[in-house]
PDB file of N, CA and C in Angstrom:
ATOM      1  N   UNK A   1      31.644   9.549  16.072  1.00  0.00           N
ATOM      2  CA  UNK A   1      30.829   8.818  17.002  1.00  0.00           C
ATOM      3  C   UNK A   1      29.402   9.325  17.003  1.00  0.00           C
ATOM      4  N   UNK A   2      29.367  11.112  16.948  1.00  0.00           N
ATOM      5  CA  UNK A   2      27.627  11.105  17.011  1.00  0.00           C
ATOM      6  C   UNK A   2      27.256  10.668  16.071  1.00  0.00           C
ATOM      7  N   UNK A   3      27.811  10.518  14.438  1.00  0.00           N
ATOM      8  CA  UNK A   3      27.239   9.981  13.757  1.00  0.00           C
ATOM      9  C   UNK A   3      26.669   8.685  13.255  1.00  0.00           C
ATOM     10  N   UNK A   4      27.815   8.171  13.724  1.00  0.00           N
ATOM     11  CA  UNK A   4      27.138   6.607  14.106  1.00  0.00           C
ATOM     12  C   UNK A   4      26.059   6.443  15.198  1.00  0.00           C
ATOM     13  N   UNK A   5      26.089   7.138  16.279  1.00  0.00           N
ATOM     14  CA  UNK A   5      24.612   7.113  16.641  1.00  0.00           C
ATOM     15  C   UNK A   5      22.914   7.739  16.092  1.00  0.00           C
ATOM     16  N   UNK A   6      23.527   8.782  15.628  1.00  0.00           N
ATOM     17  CA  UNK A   6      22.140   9.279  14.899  1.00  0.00           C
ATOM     18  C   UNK A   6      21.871   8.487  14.039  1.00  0.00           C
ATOM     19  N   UNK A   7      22.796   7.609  12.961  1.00  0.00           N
ATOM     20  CA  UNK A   7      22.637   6.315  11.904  1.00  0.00           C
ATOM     21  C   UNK A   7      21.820   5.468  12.741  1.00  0.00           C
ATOM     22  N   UNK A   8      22.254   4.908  13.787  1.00  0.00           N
ATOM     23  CA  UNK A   8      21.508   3.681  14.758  1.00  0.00           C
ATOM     24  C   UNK A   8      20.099   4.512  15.152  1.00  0.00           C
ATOM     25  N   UNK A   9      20.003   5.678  15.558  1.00  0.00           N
ATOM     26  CA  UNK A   9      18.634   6.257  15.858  1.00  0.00           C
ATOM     27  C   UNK A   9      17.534   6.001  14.930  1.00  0.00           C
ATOM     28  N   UNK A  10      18.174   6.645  13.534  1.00  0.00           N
ATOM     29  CA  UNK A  10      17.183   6.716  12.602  1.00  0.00           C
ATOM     30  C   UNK A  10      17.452   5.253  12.111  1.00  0.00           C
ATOM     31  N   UNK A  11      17.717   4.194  12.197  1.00  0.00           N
ATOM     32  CA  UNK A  11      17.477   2.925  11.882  1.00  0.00           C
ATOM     33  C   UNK A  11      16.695   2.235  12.721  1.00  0.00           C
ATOM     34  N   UNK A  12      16.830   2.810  13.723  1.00  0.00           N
ATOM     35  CA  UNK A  12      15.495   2.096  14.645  1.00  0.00           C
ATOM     36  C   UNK A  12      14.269   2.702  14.633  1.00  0.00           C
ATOM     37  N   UNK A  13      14.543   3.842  14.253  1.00  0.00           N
ATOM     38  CA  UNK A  13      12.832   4.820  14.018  1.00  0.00           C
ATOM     39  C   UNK A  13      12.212   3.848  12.585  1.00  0.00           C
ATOM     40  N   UNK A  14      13.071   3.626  11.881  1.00  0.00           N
ATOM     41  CA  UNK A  14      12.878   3.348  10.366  1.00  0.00           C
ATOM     42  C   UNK A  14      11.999   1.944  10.539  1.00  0.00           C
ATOM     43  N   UNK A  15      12.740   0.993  11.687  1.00  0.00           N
ATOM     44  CA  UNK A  15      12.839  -0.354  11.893  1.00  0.00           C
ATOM     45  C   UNK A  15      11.525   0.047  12.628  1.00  0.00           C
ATOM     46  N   UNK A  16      10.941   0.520  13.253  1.00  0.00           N
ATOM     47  CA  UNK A  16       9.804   1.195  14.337  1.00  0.00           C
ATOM     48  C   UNK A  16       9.278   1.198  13.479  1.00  0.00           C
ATOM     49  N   UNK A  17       8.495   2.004  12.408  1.00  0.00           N
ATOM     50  CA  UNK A  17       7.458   2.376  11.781  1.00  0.00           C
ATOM     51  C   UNK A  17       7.472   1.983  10.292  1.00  0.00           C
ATOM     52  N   UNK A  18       8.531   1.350  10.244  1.00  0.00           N
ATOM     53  CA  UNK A  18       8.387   0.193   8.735  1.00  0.00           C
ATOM     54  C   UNK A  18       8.267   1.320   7.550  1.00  0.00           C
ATOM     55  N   UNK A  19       8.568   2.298   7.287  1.00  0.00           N
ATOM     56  CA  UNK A  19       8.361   3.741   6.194  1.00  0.00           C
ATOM     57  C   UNK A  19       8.547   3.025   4.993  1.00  0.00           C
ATOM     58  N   UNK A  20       9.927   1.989   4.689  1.00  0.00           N
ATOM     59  CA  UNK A  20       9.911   1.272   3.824  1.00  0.00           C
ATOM     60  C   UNK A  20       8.759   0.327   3.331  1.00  0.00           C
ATOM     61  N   UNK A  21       8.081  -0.772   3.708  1.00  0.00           N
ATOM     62  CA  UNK A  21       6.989  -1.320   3.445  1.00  0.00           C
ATOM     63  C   UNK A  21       6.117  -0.403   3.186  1.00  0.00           C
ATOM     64  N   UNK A  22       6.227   0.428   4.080  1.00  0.00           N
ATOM     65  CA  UNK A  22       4.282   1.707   3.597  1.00  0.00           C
ATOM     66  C   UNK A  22       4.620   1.707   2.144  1.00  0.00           C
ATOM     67  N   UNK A  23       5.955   2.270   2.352  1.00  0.00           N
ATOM     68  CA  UNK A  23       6.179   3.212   0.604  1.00  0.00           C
ATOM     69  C   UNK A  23       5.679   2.521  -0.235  1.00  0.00           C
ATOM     70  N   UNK A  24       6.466   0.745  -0.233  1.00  0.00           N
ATOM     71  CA  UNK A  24       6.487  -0.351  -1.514  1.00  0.00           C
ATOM     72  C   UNK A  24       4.835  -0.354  -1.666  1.00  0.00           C
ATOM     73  N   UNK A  25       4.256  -0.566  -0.469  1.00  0.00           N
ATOM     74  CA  UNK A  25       2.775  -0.571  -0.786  1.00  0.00           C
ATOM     75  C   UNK A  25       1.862   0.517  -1.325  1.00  0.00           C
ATOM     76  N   UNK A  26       2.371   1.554  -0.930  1.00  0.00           N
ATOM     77  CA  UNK A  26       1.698   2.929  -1.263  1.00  0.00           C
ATOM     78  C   UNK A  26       2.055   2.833  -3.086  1.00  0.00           C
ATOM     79  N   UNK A  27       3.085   2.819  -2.955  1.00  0.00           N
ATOM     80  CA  UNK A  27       3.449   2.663  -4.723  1.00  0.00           C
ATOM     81  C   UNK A  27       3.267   1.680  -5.904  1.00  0.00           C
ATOM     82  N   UNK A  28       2.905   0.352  -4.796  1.00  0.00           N
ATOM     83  CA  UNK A  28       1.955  -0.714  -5.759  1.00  0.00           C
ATOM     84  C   UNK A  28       0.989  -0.335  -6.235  1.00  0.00           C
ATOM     85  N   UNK A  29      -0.177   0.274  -5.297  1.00  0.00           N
ATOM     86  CA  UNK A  29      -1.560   0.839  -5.306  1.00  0.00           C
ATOM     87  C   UNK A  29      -1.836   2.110  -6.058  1.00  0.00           C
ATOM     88  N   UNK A  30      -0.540   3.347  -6.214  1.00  0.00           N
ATOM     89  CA  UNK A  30      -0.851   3.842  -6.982  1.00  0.00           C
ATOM     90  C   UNK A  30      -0.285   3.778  -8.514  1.00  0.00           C
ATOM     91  N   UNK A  31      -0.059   2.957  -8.888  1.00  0.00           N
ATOM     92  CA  UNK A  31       0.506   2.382 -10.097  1.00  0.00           C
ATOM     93  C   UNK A  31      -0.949   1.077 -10.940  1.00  0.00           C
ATOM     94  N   UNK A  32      -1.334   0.641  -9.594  1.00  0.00           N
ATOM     95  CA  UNK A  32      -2.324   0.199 -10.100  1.00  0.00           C
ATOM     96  C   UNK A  32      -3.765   0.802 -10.242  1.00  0.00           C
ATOM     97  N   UNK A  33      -3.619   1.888  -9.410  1.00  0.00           N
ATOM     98  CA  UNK A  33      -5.130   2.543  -9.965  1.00  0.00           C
ATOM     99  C   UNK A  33      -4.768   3.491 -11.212  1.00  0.00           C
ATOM    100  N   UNK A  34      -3.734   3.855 -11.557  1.00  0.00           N
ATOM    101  CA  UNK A  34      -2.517   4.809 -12.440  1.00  0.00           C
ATOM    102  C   UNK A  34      -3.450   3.681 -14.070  1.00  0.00           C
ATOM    103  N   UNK A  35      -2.859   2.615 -13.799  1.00  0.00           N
ATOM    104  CA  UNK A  35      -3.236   1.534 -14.763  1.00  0.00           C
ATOM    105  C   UNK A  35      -4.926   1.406 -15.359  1.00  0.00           C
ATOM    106  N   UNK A  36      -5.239   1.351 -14.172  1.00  0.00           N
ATOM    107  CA  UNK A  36      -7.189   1.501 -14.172  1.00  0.00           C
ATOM    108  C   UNK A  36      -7.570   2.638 -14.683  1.00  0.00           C
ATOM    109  N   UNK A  37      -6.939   3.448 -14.259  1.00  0.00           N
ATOM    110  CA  UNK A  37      -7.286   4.664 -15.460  1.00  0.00           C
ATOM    111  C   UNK A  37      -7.339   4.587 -16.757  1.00  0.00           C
ATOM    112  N   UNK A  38      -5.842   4.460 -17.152  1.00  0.00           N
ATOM    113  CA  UNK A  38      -5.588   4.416 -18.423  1.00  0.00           C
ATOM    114  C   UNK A  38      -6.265   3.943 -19.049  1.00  0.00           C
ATOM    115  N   UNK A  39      -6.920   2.186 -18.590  1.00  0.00           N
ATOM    116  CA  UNK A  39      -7.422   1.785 -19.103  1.00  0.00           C
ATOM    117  C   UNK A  39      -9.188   1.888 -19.281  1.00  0.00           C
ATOM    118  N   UNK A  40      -9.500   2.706 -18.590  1.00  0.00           N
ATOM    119  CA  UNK A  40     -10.862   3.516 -18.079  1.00  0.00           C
ATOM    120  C   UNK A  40     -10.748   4.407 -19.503  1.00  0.00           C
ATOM    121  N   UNK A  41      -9.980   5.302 -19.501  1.00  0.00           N
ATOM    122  CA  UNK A  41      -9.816   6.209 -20.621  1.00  0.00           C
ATOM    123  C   UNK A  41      -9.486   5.910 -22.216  1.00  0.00           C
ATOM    124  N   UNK A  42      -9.009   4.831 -21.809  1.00  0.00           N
ATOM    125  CA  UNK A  42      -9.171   4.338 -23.421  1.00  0.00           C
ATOM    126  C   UNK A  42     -10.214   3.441 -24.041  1.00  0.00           C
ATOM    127  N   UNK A  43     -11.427   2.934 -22.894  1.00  0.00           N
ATOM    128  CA  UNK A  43     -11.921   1.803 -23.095  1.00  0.00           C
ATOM    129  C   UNK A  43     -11.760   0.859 -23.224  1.00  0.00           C
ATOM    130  N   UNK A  44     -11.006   0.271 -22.892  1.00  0.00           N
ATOM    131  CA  UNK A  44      -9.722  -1.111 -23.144  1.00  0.00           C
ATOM    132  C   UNK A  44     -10.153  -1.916 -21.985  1.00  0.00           C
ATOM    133  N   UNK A  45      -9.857  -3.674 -22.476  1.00  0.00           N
ATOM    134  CA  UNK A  45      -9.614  -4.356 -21.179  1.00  0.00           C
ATOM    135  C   UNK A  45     -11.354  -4.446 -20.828  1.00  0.00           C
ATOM    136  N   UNK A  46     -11.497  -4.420 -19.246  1.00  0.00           N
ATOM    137  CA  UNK A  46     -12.736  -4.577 -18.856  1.00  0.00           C
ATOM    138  C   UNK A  46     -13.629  -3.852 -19.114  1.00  0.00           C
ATOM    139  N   UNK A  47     -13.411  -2.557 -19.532  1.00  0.00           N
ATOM    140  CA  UNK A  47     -14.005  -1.372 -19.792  1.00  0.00           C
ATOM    141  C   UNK A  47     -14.712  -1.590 -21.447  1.00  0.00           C
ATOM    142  N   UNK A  48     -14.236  -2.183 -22.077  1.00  0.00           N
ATOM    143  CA  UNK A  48     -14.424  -2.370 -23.451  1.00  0.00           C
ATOM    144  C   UNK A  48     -16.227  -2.412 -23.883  1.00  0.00           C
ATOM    145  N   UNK A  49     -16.728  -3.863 -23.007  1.00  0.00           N
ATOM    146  CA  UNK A  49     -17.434  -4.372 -23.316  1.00  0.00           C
ATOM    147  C   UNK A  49     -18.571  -4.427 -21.636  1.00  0.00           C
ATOM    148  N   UNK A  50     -17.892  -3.514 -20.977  1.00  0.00           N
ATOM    149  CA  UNK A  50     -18.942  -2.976 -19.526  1.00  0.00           C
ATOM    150  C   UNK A  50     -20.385  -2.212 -20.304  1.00  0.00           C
ATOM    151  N   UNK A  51     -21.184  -2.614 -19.541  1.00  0.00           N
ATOM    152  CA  UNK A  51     -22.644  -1.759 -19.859  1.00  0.00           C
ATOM    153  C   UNK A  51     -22.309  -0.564 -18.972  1.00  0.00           C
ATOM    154  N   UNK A  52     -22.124  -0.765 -17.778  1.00  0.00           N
ATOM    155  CA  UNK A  52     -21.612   0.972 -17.460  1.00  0.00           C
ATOM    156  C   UNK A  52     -20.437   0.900 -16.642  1.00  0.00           C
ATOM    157  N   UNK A  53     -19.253   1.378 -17.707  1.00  0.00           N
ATOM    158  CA  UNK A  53     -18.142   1.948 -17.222  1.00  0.00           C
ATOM    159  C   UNK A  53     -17.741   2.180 -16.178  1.00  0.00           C
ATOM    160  N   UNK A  54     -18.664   3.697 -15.664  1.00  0.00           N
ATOM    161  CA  UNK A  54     -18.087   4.238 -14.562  1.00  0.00           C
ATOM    162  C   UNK A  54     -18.655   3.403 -13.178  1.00  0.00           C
ATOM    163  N   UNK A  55     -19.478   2.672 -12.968  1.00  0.00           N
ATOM    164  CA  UNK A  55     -19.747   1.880 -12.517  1.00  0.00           C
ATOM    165  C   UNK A  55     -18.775   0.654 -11.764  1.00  0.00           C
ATOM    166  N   UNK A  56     -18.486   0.452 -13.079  1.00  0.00           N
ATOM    167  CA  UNK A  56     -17.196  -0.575 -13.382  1.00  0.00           C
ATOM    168  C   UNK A  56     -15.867  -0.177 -12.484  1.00  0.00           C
ATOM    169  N   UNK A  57     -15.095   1.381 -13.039  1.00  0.00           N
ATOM    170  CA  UNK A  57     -14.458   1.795 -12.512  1.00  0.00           C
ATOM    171  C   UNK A  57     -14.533   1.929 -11.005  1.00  0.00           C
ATOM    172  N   UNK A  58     -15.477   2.636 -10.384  1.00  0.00           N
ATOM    173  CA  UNK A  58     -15.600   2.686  -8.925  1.00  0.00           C
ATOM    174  C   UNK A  58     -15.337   1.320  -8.509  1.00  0.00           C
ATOM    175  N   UNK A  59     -15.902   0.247  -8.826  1.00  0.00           N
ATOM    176  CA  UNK A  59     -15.728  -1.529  -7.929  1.00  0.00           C
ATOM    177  C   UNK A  59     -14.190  -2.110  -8.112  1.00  0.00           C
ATOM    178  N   UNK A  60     -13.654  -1.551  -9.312  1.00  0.00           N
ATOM    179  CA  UNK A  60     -12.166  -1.455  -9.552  1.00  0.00           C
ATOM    180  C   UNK A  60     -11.298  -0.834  -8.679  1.00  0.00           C
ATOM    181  N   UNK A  61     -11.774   0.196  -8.503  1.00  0.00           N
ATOM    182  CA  UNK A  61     -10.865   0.941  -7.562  1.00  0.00           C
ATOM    183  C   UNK A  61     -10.840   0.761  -6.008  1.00  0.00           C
ATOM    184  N   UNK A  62     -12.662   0.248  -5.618  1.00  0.00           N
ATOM    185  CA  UNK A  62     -12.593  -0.389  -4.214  1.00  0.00           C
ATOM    186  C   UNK A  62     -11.927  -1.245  -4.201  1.00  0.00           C
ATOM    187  N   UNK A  63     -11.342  -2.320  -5.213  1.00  0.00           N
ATOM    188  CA  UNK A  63     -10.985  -3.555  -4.703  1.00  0.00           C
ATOM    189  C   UNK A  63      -9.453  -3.711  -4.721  1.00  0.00           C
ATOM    190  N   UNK A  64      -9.373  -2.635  -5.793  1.00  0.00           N
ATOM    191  CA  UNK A  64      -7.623  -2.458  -5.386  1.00  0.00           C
ATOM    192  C   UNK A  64      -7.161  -1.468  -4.105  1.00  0.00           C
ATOM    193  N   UNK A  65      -7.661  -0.441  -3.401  1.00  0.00           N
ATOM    194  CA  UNK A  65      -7.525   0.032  -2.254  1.00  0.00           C
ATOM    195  C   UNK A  65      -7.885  -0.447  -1.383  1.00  0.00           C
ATOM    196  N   UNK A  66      -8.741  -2.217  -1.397  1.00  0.00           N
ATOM    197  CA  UNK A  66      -9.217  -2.850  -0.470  1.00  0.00           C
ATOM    198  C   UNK A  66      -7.802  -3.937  -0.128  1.00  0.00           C
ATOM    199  N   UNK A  67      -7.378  -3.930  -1.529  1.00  0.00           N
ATOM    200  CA  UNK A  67      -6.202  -5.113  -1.606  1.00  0.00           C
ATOM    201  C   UNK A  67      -5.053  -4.481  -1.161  1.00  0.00           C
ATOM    202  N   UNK A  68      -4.960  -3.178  -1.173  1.00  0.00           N
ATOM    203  CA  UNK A  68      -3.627  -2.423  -0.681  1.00  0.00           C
ATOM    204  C   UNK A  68      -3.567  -2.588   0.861  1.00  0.00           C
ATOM    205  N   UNK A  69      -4.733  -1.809   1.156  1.00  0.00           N
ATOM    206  CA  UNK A  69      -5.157  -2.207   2.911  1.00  0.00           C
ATOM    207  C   UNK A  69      -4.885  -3.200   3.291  1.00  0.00           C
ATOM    208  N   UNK A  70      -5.118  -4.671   2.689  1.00  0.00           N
ATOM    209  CA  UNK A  70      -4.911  -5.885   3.429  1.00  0.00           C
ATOM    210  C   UNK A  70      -3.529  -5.943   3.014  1.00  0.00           C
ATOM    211  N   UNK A  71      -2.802  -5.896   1.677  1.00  0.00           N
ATOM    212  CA  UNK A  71      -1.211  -6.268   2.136  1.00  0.00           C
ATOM    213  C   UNK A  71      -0.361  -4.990   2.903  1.00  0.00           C
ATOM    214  N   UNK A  72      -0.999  -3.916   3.380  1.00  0.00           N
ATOM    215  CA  UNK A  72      -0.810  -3.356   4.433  1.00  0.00           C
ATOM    216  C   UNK A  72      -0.398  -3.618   6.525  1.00  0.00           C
ATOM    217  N   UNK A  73      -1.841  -3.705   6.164  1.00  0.00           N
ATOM    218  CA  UNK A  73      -2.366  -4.838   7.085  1.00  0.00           C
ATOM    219  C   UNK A  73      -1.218  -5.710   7.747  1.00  0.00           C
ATOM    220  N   UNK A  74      -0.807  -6.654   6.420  1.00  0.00           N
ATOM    221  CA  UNK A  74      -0.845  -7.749   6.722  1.00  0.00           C
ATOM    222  C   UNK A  74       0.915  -7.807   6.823  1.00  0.00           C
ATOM    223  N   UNK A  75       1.193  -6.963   6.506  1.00  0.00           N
ATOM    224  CA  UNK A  75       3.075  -6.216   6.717  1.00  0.00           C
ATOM    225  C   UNK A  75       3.039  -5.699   8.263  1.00  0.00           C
ATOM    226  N   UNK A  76       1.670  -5.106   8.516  1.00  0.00           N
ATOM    227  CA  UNK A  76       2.342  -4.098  10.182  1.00  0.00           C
ATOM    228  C   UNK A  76       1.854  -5.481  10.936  1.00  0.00           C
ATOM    229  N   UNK A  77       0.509  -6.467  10.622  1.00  0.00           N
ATOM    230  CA  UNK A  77       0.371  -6.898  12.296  1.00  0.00           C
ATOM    231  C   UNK A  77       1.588  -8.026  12.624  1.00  0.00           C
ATOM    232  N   UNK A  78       2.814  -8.302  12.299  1.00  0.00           N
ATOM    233  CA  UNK A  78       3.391  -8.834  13.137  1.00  0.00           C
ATOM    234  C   UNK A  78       4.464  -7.824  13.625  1.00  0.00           C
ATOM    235  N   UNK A  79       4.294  -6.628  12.854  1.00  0.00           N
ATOM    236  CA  UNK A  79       5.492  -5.622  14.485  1.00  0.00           C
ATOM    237  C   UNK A  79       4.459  -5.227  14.781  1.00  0.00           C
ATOM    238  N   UNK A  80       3.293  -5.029  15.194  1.00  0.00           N
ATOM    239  CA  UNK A  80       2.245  -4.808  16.276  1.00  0.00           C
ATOM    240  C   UNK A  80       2.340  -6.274  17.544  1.00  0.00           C
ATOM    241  N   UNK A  81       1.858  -7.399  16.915  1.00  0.00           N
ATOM    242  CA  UNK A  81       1.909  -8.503  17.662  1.00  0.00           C
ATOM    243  C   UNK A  81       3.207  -7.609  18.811  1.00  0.00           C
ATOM    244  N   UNK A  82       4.799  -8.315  18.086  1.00  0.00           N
ATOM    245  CA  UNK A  82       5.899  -7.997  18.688  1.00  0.00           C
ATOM    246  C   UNK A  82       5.937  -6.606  19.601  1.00  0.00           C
ATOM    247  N   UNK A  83       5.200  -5.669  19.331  1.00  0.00           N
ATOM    248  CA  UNK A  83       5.089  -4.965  20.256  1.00  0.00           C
ATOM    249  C   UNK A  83       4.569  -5.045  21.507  1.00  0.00           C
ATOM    250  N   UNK A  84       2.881  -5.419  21.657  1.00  0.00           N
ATOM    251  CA  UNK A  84       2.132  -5.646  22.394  1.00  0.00           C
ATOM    252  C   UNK A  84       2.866  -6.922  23.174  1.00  0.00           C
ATOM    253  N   UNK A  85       3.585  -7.321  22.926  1.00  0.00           N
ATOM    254  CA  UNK A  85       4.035  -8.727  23.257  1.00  0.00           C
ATOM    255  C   UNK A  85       4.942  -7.898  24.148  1.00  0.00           C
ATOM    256  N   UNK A  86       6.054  -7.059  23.683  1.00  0.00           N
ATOM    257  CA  UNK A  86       7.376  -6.230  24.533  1.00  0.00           C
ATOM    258  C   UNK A  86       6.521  -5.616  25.423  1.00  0.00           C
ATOM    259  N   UNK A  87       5.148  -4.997  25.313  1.00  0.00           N
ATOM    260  CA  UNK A  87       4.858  -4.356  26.883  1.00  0.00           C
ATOM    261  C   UNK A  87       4.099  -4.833  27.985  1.00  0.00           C
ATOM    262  N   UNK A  88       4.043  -6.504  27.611  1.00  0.00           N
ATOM    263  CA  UNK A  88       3.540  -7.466  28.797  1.00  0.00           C
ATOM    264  C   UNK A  88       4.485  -7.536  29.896  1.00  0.00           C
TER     265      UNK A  88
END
């Protein structure tokens, strides 16, 4: 029996703070800047034919940590909504 409750505890902590979604997102983003590298380092791809590279790279990397943030974002605000909503 306690164990079936500590299971239900930590499923509602889990269900609370979404750890799953962070992760999937945390691990999209670093797989894709993982990628931007590679391809930074080999000259490949956009990098090939950039007048300046590193240049290049930095606006690459804002826009994929800009894109992580928003499908971030865009995973928590409806258990935020649902929250703010439970303490009316």
């Amino acid at each position: 029996g306690l164990l079936a409750v500590a299971v239900v505890v930590l499923e509602a902590i889990q269900s609370i703070y979404q750890f799953q979604g962070k992760g999937i997102t945390y691990q999209s983003t670093a797989e894709a800047l993982k990628h931007e590298k590679y391809l930074w380092y080999a000259t490949a791809g956009h990098y090939l034919t950039a007048r300046n590279p590193e240049a290049l790279l930095a606006e690459r990397i804002e826009e994929i940590l800009y894109s992580g943030h928003g499908r971030y974002n865009s995973e928590m605000e409806p258990m935020s909504r649902a929250r703010v909503a439970g303490k009316q």
